[in-house]
C-alpha atoms as a PDB file:
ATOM      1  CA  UNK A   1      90.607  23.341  42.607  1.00  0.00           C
ATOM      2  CA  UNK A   2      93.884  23.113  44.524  1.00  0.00           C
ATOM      3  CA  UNK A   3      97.431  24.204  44.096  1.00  0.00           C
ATOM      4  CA  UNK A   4     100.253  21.438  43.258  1.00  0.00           C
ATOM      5  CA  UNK A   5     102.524  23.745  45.229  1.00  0.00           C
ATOM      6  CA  UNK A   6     101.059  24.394  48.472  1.00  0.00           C
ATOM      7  CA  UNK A   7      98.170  23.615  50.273  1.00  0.00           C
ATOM      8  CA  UNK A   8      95.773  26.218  49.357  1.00  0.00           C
ATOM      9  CA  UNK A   9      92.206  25.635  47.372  1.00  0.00           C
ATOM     10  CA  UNK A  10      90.019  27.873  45.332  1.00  0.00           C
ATOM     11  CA  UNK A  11      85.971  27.008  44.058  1.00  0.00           C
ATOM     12  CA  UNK A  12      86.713  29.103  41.142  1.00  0.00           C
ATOM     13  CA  UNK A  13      89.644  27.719  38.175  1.00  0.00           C
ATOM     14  CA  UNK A  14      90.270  31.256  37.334  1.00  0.00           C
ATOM     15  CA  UNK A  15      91.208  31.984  40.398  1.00  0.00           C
ATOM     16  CA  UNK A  16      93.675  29.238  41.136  1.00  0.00           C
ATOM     17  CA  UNK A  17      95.595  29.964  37.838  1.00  0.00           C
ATOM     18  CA  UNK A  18      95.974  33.647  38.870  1.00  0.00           C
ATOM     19  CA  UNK A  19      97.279  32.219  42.337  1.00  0.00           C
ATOM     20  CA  UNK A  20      99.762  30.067  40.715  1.00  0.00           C
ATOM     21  CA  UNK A  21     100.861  33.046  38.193  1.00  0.00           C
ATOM     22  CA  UNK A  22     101.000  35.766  40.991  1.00  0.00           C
ATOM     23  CA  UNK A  23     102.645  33.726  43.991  1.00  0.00           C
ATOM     24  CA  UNK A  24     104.375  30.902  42.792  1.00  0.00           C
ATOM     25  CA  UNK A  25     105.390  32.228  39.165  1.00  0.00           C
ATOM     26  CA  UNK A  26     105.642  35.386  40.895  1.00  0.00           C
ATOM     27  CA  UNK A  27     104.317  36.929  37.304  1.00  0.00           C
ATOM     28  CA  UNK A  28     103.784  40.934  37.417  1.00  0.00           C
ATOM     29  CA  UNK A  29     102.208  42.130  34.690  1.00  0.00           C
ATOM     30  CA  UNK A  30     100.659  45.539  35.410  1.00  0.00           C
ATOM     31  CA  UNK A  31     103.354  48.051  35.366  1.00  0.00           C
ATOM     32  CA  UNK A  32     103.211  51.537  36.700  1.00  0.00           C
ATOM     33  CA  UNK A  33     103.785  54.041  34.190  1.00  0.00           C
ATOM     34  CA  UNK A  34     105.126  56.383  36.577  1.00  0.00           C
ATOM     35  CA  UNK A  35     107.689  54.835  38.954  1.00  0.00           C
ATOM     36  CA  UNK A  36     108.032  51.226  37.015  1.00  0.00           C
ATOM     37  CA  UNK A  37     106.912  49.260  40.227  1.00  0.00           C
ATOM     38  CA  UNK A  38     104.950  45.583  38.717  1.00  0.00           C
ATOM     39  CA  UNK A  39     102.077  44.642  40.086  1.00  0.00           C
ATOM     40  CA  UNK A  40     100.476  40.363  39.579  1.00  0.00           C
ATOM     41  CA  UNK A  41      96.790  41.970  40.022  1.00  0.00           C
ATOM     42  CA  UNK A  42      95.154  44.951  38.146  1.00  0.00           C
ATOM     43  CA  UNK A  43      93.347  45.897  41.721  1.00  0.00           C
ATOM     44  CA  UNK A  44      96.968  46.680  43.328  1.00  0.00           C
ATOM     45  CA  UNK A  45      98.006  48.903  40.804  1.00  0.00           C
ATOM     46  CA  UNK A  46      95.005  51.141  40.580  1.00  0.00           C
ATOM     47  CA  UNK A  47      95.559  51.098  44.373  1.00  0.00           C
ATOM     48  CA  UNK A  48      98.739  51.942  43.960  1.00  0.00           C
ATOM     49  CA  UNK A  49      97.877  54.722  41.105  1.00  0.00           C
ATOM     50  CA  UNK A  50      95.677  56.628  43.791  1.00  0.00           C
ATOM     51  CA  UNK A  51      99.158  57.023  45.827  1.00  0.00           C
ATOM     52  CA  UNK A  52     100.392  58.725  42.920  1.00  0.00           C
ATOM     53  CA  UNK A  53      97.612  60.884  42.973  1.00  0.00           C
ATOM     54  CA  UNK A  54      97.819  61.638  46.578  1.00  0.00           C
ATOM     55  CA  UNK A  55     101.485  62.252  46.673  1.00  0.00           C
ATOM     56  CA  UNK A  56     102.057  59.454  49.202  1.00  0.00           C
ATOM     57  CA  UNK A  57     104.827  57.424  47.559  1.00  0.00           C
ATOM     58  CA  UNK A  58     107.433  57.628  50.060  1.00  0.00           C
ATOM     59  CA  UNK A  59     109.470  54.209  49.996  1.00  0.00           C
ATOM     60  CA  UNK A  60     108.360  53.355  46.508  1.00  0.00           C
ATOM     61  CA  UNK A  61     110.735  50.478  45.120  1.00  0.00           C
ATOM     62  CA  UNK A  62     111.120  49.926  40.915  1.00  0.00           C
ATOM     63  CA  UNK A  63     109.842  46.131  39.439  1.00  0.00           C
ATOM     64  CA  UNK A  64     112.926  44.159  39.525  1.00  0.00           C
ATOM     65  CA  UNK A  65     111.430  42.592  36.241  1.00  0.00           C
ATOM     66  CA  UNK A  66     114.023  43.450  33.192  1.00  0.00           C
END
């Protein structure tokens, strides 16, 4: 399966469309419930969660979603 926007190709559909809605759409839909920061993949935000958790969120930036 390959992107219409750029030259990259996946074996799996599911994982073009989540390409397309993460880096071209630039879609973020898992929110922290802490700090507000938007994440396009559930993976980066519990990643991000565990920073949270280890008090390591120096330079921490808010979604610019409204």
């Amino acid at each position: 399966f390959r992107c219409k926007y750029c030259d990259r190709s996946f074996s799996i559909s599911s994982n073009l469309q989540r390409h397309v809605r993460n880096i071209h759409n630039k879609e973020k839909p898992f929110k922290c419930h802490l700090c507000d920061r938007c994440f396009g993949q559930q993976t980066n935000l519990d990643r991000h969660l565990k920073k949270h958790e280890n008090g390591n969120m120096s330079g921490m930036y808010a979604c610019s979603l409204p």
